[in-house]
C-alpha atoms as a PDB file:
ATOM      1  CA  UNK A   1      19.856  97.299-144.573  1.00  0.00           C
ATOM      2  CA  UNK A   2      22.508  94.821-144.088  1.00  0.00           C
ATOM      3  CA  UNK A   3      19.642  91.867-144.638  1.00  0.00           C
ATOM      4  CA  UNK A   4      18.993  93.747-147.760  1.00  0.00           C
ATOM      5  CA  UNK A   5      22.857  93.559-148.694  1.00  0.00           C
ATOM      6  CA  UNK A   6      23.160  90.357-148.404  1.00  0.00           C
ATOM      7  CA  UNK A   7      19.759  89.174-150.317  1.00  0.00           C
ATOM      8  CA  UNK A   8      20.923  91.275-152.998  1.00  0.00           C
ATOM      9  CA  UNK A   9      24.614  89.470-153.086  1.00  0.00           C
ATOM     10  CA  UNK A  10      22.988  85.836-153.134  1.00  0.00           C
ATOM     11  CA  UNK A  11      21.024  86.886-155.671  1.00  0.00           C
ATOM     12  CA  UNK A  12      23.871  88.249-157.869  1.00  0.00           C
ATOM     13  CA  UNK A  13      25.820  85.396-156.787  1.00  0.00           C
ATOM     14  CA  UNK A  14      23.440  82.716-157.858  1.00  0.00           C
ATOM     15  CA  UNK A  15      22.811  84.552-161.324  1.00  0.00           C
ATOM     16  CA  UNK A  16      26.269  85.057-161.801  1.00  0.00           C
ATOM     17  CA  UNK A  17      26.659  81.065-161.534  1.00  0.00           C
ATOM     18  CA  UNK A  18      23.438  80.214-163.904  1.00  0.00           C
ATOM     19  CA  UNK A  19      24.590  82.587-166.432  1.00  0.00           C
ATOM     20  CA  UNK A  20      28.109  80.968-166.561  1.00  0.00           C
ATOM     21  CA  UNK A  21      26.799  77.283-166.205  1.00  0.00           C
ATOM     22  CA  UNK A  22      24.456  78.272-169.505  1.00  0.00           C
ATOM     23  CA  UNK A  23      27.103  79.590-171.575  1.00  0.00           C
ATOM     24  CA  UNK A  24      29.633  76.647-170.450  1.00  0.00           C
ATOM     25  CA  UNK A  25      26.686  73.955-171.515  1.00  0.00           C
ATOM     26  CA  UNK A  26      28.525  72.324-174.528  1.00  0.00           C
ATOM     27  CA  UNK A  27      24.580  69.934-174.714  1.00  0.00           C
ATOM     28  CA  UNK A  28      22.136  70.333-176.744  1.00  0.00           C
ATOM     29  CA  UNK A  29      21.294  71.766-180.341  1.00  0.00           C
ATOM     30  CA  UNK A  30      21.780  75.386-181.248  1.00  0.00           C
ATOM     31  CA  UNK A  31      19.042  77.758-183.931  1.00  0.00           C
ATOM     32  CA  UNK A  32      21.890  77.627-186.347  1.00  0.00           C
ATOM     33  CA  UNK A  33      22.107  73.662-186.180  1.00  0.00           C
ATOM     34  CA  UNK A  34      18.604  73.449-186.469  1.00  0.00           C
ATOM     35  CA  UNK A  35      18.290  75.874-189.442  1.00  0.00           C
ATOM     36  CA  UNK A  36      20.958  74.300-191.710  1.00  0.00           C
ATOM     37  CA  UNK A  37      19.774  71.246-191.181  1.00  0.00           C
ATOM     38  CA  UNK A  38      16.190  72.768-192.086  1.00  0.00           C
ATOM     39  CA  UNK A  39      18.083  74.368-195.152  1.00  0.00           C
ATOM     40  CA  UNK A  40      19.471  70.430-196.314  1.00  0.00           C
ATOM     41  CA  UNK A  41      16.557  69.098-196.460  1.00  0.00           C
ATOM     42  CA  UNK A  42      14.639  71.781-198.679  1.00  0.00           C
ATOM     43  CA  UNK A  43      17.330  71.745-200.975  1.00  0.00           C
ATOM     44  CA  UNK A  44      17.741  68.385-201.220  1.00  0.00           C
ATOM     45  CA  UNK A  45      13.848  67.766-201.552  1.00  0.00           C
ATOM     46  CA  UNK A  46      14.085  70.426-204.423  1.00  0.00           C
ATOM     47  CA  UNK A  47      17.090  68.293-206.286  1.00  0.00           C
ATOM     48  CA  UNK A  48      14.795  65.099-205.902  1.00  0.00           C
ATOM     49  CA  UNK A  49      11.907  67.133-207.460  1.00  0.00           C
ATOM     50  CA  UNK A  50      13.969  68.661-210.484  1.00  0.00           C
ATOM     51  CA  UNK A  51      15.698  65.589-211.079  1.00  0.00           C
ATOM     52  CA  UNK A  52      12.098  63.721-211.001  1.00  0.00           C
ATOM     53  CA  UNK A  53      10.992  66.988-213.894  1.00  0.00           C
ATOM     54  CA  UNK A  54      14.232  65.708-215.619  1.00  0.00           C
ATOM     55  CA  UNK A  55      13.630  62.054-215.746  1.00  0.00           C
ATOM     56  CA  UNK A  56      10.640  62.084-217.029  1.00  0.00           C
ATOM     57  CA  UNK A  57      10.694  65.016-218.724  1.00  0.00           C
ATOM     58  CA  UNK A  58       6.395  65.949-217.789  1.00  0.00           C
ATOM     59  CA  UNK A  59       4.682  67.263-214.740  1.00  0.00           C
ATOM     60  CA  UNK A  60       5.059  65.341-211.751  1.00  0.00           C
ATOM     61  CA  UNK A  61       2.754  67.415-209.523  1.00  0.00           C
ATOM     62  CA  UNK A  62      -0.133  68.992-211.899  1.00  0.00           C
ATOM     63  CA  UNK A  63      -1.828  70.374-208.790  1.00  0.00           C
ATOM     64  CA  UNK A  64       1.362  72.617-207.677  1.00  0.00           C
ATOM     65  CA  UNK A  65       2.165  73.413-211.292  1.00  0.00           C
ATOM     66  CA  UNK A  66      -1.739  74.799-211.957  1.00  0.00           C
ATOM     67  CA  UNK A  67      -1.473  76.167-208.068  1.00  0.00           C
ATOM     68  CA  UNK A  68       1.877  78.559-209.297  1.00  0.00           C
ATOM     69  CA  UNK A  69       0.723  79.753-212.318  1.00  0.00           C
ATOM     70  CA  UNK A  70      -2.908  80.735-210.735  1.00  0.00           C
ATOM     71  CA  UNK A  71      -0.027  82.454-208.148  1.00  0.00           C
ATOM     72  CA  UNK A  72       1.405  84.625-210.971  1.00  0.00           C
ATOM     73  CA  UNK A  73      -1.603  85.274-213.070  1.00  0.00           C
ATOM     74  CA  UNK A  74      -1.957  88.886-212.969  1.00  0.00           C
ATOM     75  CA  UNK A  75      -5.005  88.710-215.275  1.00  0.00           C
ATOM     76  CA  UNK A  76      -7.338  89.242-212.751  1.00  0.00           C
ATOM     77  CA  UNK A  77      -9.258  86.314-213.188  1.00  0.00           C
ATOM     78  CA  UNK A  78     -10.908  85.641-210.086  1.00  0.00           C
ATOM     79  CA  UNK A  79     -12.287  81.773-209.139  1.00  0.00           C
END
């Protein structure tokens, strides 16, 4: 029983120490780093794109301009 004991209090011990060197760990990127920096670049890619509509004042990508109104065509027309 007492080998039992003490098992058990290494292993508590030895979490106990993980857990706190993991949440003390300063390294490293977080989810919310990563997502805003995901979140920059979309928006910025989608100022690039409007200001390219803007410029030039036609469609830049025919394909994805045809591919979003075949998204919202409710007609039923099937291809």
């Amino acid at each position: 029983m007492k080998q039992w004991l003490k098992a058990a209090k290494k292993k508590i011990i030895h979490s106990v120490a993980r857990t706190k060197q993991a949440l003390g760990n300063r390294r490293g990127e977080g989810f919310v780093d990563t997502a805003v920096k995901i979140l920059m670049g979309v928006v910025i890619g989608a100022l690039v794109l409007a200001g390219l509509y803007l410029l030039f004042e036609d469609t830049i990508l025919p394909t994805l301009t045809e591919r979003i109104k075949d998204m919202f065509d409710y007609g039923g027309s099937l291809r």
